[in-house]
C-alpha atoms as a PDB file:
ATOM      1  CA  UNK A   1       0.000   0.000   0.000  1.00  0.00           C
ATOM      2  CA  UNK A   2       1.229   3.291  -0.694  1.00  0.00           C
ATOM      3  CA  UNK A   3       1.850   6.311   2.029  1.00  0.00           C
ATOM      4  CA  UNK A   4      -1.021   8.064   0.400  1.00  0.00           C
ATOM      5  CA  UNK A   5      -3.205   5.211   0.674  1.00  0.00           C
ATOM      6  CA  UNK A   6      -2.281   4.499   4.009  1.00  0.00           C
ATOM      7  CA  UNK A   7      -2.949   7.749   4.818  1.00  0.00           C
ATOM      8  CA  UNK A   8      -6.169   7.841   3.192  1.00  0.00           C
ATOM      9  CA  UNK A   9      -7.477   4.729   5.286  1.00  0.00           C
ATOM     10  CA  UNK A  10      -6.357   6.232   8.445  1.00  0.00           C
ATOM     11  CA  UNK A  11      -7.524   9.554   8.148  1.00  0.00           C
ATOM     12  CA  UNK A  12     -10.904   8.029   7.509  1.00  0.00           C
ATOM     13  CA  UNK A  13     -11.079   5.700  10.187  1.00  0.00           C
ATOM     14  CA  UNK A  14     -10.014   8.982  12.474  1.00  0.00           C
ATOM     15  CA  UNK A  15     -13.086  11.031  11.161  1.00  0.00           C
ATOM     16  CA  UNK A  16     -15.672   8.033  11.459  1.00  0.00           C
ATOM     17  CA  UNK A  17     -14.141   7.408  15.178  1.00  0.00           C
ATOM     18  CA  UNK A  18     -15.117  11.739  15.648  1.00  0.00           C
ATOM     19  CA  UNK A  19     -17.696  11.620  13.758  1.00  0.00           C
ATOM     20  CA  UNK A  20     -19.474   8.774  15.586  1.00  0.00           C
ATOM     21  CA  UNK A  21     -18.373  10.449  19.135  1.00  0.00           C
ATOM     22  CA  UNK A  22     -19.756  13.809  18.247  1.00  0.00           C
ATOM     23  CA  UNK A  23     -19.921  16.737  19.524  1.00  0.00           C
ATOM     24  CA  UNK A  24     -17.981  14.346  22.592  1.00  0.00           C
ATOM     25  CA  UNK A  25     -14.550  14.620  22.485  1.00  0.00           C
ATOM     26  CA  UNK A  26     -13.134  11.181  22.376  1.00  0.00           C
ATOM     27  CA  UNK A  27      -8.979   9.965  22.596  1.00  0.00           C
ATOM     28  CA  UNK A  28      -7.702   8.676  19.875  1.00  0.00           C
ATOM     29  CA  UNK A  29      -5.791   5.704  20.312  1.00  0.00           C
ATOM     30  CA  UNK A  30      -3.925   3.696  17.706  1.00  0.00           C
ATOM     31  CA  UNK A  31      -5.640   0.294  19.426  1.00  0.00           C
ATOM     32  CA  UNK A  32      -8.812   1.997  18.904  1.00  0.00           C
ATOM     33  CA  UNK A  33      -8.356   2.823  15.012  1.00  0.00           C
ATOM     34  CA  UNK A  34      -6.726  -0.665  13.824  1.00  0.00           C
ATOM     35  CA  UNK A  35      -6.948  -3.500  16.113  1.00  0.00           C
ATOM     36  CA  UNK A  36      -2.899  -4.972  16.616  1.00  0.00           C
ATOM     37  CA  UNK A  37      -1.543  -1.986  15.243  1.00  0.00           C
ATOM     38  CA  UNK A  38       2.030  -2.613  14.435  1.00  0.00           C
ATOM     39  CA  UNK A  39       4.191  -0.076  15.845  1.00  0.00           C
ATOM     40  CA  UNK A  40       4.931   1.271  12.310  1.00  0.00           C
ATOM     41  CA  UNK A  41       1.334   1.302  11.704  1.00  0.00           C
ATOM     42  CA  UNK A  42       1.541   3.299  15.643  1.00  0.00           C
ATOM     43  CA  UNK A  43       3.633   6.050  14.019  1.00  0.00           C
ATOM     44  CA  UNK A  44       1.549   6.387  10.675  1.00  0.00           C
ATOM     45  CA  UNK A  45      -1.741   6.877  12.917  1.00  0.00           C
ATOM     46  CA  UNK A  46       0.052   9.441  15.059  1.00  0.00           C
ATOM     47  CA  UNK A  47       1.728  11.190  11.939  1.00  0.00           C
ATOM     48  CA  UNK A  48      -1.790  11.234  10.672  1.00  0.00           C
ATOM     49  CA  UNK A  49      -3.004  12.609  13.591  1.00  0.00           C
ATOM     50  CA  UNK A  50      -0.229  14.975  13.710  1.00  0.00           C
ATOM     51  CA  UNK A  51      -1.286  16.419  10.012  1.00  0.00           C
ATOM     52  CA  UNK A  52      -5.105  16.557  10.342  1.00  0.00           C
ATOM     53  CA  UNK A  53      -4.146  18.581  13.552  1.00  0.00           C
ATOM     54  CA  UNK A  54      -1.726  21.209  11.642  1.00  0.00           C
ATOM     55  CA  UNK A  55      -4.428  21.435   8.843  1.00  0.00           C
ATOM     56  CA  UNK A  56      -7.411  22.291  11.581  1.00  0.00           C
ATOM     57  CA  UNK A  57      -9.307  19.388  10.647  1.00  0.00           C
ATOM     58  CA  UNK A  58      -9.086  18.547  13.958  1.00  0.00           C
ATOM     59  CA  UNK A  59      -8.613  20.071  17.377  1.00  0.00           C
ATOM     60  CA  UNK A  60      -7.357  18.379  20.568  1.00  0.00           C
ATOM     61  CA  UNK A  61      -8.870  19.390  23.651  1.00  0.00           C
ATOM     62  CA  UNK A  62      -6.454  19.947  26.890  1.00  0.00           C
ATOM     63  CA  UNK A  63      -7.142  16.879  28.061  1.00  0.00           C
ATOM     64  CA  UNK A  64      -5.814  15.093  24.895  1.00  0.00           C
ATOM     65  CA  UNK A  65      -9.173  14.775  23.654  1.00  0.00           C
ATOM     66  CA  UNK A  66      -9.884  14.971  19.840  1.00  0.00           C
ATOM     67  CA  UNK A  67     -12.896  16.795  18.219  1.00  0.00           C
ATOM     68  CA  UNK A  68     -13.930  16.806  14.725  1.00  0.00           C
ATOM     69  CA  UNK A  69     -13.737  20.516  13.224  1.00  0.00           C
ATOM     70  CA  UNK A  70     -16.373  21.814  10.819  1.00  0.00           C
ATOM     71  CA  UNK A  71     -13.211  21.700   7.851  1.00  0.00           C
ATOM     72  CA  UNK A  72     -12.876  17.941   9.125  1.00  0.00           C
ATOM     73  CA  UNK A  73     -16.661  17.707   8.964  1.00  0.00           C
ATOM     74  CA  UNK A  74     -16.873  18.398   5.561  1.00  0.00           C
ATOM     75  CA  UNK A  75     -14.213  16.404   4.241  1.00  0.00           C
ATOM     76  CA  UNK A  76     -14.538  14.148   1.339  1.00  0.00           C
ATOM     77  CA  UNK A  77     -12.807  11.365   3.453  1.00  0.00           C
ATOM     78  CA  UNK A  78     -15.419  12.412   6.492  1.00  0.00           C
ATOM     79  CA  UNK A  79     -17.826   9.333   6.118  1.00  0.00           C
ATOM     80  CA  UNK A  80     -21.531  10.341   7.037  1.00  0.00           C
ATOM     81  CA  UNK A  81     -23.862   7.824   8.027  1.00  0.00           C
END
């Protein structure tokens, strides 16, 4: 799979996880996202993480929560059931 892919999968398996916890915040733990998560599949979550938070599609709470932002919300990869 390539890193675009990858990220592609992750980033939408981070917005359903928000999406379905919303307005909640909710953590966001690599366990959570893929069940056994390798550890290099640990480090592509939290890189992912790391993006969608510099881009504002996400915000994290002081008390390492994560909320969905309306940019997030409306995201193409933002699955809405």
């Amino acid at each position: 799979m390539k890193n675009n892919d990858t990220f592609n999968t992750i980033a939408t398996l981070i917005f359903k996880h928000l999406y379905n916890n919303f307005p909640s915040p909710t953590q966001l733990d690599p366990e959570q996202l893929i069940s056994d998560a390798s550890d290099h599949q640990g480090e592509q979550i939290k890189g992912t993480i790391a993006f969608l938070l510099h881009e504002e599609y996400i915000f994290s709470t002081p008390s390492a929560t994560f909320l969905l932002t309306e940019k997030g919300f409306s995201h193409a990869l933002c699955p809405k059931f």
